[in-house]
C-alpha atoms as a PDB file:
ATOM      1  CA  UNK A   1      34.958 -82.368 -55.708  1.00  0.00           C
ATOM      2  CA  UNK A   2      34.093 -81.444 -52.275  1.00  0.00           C
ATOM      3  CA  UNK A   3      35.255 -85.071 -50.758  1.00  0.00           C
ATOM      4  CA  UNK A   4      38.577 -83.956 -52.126  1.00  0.00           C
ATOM      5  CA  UNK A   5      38.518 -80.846 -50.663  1.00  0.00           C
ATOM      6  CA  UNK A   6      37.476 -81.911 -47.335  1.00  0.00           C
ATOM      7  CA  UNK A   7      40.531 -84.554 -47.816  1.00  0.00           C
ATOM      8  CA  UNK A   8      42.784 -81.897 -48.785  1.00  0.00           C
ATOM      9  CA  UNK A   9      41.416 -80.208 -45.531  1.00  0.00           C
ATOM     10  CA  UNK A  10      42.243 -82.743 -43.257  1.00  0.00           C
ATOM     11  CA  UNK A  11      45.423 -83.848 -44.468  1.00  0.00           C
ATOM     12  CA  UNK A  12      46.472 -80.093 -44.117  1.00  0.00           C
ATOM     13  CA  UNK A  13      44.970 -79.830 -40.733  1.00  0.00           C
ATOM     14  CA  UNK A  14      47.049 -83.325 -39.321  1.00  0.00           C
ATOM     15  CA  UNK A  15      50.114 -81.314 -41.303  1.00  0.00           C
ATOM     16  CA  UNK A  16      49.707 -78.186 -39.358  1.00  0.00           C
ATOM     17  CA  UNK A  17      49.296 -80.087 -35.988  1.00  0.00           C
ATOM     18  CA  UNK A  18      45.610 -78.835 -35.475  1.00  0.00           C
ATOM     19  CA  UNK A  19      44.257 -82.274 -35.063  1.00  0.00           C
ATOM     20  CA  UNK A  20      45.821 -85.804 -35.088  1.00  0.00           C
ATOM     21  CA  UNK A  21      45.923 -87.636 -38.111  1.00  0.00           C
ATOM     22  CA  UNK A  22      43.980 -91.180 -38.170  1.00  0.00           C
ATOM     23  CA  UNK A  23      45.417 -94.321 -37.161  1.00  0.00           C
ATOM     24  CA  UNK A  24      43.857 -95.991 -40.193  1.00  0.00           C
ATOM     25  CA  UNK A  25      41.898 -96.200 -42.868  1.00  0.00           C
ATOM     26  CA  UNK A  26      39.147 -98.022 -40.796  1.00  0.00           C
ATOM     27  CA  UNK A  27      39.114 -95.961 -37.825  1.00  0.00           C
ATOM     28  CA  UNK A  28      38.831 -92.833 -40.197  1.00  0.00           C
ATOM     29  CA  UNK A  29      35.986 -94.008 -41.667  1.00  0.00           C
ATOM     30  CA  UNK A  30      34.675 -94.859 -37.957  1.00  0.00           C
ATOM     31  CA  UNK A  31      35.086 -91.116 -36.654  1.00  0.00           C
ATOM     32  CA  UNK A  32      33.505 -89.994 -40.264  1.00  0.00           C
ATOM     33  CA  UNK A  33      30.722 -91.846 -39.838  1.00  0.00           C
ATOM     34  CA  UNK A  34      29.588 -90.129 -35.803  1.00  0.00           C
ATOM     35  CA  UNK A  35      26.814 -88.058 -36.356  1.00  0.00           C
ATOM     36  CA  UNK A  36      25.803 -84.880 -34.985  1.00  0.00           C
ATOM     37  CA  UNK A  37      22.339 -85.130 -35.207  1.00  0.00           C
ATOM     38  CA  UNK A  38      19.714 -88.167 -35.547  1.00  0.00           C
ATOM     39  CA  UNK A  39      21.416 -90.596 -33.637  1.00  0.00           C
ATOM     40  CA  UNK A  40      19.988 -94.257 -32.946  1.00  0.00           C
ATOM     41  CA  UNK A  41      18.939 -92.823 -29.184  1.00  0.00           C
ATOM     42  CA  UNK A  42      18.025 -89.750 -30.470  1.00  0.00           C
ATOM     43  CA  UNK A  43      15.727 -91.209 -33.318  1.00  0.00           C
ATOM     44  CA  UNK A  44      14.188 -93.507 -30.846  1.00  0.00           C
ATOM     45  CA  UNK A  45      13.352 -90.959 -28.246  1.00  0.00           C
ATOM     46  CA  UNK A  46      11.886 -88.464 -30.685  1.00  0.00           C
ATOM     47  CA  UNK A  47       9.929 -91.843 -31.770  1.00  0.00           C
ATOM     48  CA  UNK A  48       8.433 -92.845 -29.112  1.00  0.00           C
ATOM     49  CA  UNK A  49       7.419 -89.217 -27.904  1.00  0.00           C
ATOM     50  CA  UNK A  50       5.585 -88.693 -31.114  1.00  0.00           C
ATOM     51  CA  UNK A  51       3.799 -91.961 -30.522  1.00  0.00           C
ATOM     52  CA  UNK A  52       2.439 -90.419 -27.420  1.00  0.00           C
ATOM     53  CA  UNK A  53       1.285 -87.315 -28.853  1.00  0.00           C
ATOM     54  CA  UNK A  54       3.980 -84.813 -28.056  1.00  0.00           C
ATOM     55  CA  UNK A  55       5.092 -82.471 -30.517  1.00  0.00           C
ATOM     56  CA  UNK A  56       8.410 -80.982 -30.882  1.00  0.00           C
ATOM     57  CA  UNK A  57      10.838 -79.470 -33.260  1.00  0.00           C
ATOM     58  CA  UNK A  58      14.077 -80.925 -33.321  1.00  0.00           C
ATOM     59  CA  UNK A  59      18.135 -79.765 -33.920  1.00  0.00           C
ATOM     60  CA  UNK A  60      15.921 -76.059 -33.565  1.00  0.00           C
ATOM     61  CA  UNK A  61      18.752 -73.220 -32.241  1.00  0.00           C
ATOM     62  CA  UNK A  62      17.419 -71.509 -29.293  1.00  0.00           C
ATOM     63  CA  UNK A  63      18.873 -67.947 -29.338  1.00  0.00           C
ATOM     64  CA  UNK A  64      19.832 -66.492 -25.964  1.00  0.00           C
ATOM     65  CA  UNK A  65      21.077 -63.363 -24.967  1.00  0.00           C
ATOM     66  CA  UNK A  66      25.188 -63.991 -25.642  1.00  0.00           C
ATOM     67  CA  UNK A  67      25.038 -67.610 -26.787  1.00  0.00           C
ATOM     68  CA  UNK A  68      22.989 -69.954 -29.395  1.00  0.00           C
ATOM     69  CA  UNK A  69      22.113 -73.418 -27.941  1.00  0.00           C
ATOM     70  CA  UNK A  70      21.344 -76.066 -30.509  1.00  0.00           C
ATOM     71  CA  UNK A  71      19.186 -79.031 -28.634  1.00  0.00           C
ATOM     72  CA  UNK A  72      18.497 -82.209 -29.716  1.00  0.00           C
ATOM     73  CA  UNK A  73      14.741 -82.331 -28.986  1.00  0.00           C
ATOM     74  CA  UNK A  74      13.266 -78.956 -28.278  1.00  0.00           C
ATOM     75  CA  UNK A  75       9.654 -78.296 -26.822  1.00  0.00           C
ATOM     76  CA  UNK A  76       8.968 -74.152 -27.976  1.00  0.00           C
ATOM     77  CA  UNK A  77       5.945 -73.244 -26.333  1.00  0.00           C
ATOM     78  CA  UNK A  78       6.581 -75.509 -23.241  1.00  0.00           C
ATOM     79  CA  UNK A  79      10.490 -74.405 -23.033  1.00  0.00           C
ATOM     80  CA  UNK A  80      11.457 -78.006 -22.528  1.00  0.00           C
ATOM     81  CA  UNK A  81      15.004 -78.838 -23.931  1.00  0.00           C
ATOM     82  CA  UNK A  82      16.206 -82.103 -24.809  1.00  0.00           C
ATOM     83  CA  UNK A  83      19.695 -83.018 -24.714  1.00  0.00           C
ATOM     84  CA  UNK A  84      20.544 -87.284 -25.838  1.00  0.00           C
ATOM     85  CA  UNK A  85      24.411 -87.358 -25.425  1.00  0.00           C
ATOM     86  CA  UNK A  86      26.860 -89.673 -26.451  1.00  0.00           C
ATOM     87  CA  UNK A  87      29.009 -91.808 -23.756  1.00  0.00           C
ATOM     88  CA  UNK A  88      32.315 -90.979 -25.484  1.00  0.00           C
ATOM     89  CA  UNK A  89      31.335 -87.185 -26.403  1.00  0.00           C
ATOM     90  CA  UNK A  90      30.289 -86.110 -23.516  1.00  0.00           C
ATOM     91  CA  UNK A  91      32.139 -88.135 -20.580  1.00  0.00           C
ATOM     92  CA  UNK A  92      29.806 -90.531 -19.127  1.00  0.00           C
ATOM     93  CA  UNK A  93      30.576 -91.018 -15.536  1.00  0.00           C
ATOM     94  CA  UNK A  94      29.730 -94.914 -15.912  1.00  0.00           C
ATOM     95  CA  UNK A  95      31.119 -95.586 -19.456  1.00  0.00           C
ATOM     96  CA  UNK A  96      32.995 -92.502 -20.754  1.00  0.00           C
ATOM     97  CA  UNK A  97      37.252 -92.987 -20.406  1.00  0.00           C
ATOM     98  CA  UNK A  98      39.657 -90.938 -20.801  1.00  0.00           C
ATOM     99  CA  UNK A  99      41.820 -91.516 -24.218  1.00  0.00           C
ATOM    100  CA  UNK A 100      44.641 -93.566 -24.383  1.00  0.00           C
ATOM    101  CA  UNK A 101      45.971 -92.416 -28.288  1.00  0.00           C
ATOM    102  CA  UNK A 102      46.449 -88.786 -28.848  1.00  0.00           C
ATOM    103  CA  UNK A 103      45.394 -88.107 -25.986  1.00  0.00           C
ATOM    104  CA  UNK A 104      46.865 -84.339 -26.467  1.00  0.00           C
ATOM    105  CA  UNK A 105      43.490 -83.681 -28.578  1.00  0.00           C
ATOM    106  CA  UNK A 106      41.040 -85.619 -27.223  1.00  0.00           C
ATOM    107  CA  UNK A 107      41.335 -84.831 -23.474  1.00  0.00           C
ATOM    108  CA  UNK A 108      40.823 -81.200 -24.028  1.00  0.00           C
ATOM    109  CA  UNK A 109      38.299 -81.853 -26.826  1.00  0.00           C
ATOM    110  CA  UNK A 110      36.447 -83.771 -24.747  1.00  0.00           C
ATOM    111  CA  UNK A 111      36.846 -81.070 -21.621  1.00  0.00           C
ATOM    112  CA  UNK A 112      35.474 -78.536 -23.614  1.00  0.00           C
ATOM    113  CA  UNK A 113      32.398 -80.732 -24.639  1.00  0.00           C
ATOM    114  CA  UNK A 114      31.504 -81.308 -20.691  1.00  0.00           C
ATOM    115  CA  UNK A 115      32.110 -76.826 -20.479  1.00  0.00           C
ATOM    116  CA  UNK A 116      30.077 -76.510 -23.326  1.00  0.00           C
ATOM    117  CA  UNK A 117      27.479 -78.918 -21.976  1.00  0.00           C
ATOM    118  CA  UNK A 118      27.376 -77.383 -18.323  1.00  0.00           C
ATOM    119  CA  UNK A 119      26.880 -73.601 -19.937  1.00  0.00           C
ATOM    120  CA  UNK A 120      24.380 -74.300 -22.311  1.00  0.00           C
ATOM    121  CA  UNK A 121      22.497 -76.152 -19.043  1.00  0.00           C
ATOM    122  CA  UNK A 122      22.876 -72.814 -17.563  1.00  0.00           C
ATOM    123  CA  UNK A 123      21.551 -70.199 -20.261  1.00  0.00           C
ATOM    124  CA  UNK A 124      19.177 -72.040 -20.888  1.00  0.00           C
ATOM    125  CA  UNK A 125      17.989 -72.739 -17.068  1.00  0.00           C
ATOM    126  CA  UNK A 126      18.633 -68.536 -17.022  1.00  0.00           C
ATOM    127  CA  UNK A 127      16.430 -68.249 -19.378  1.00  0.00           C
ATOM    128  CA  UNK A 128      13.822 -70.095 -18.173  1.00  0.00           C
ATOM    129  CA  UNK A 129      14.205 -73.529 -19.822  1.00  0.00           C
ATOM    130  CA  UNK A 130      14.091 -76.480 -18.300  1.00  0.00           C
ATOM    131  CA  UNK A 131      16.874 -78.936 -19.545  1.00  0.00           C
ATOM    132  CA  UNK A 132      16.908 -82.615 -19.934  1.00  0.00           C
ATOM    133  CA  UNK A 133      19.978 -84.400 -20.559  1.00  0.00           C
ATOM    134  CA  UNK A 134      19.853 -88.096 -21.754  1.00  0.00           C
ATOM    135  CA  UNK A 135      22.944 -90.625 -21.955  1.00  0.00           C
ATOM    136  CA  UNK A 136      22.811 -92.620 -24.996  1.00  0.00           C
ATOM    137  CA  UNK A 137      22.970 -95.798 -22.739  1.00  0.00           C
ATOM    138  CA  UNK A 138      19.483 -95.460 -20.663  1.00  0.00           C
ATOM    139  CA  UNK A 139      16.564 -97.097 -21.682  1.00  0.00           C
ATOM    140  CA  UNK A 140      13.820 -96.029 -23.825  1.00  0.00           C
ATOM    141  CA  UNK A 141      11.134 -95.900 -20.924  1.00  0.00           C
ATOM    142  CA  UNK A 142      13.115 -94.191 -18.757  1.00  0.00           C
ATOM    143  CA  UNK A 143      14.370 -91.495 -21.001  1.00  0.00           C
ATOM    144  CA  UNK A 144      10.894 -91.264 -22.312  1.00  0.00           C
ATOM    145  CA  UNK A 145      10.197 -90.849 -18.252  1.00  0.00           C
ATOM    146  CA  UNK A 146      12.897 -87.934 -18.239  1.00  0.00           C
ATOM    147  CA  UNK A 147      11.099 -85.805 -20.509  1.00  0.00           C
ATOM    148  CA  UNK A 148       7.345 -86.392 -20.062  1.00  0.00           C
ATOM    149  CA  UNK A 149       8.249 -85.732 -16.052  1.00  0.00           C
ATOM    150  CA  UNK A 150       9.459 -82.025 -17.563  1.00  0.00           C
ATOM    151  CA  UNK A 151       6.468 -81.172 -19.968  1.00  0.00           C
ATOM    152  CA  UNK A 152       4.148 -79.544 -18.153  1.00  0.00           C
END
């Protein structure tokens, strides 16, 4: 029942012009399939930093004063947090691009990822956090690197 809802949803969401409606079948099944949360890099990452001994909580929701930030990989006690982002979702300077089909949505979708992104940095750095962000693309070592250089 809920899958029809949520179909329901959608189709009355492309109706009202809140969000374009898919090109196909396929590519709808594409976007439905993007996670939010335990991601190949992201999986990997926590992986290998378990391997070494560090432990961690992850998708935890810090709560600052005026804003909740929701990290990836979060380190309590040593206010480390952990950010892996997505090329496309967050604007990679060497592989994110700019949309070429409905561009309407995406382009300010994706601008208020990168706003989101920079706040969050700075709450959190406000609050005394120090932040690590990750692209999906680097390798395991180095984003392994990233981190461990952070944890004091």
């Amino acid at each position: 029942m809920a899958v029809r809802d949520g179909a329901k949803a959608r189709r009355d969401a492309h109706a009202a012009g809140l969000y374009p409606a898919p090109l196909n079948e396929g590519r709808s099944r594409n976007m439905q399939a993007n996670r939010r949360a335990n991601t190949k890099p992201e999986v990997r990452l926590r992986s290998a930093l378990h391997v070494l001994g560090f432990r961690f909580r992850k998708d935890f929701v810090v709560k600052l004063a005026g804003a909740r930030v929701r990290p990836d990989i979060v380190f309590t006690r040593r206010k480390v947090a952990v950010f892996v982002d997505g090329c496309f979702w967050h604007v990679c300077p060497l592989h994110g691009r700019q949309p070429t089909t409905n561009e309407w949505y995406w382009a300010p979708k994706l601008r208020r990822n990168m706003e989101r992104d920079r706040r969050a940095d700075e709450l959190l750095t406000e609050a005394g956090w120090s932040v690590v962000r990750i692209w999906e693309h680097e390798s395991l070592e180095s984003a392994v690197d990233l981190v461990t250089q952070k944890l004091p």
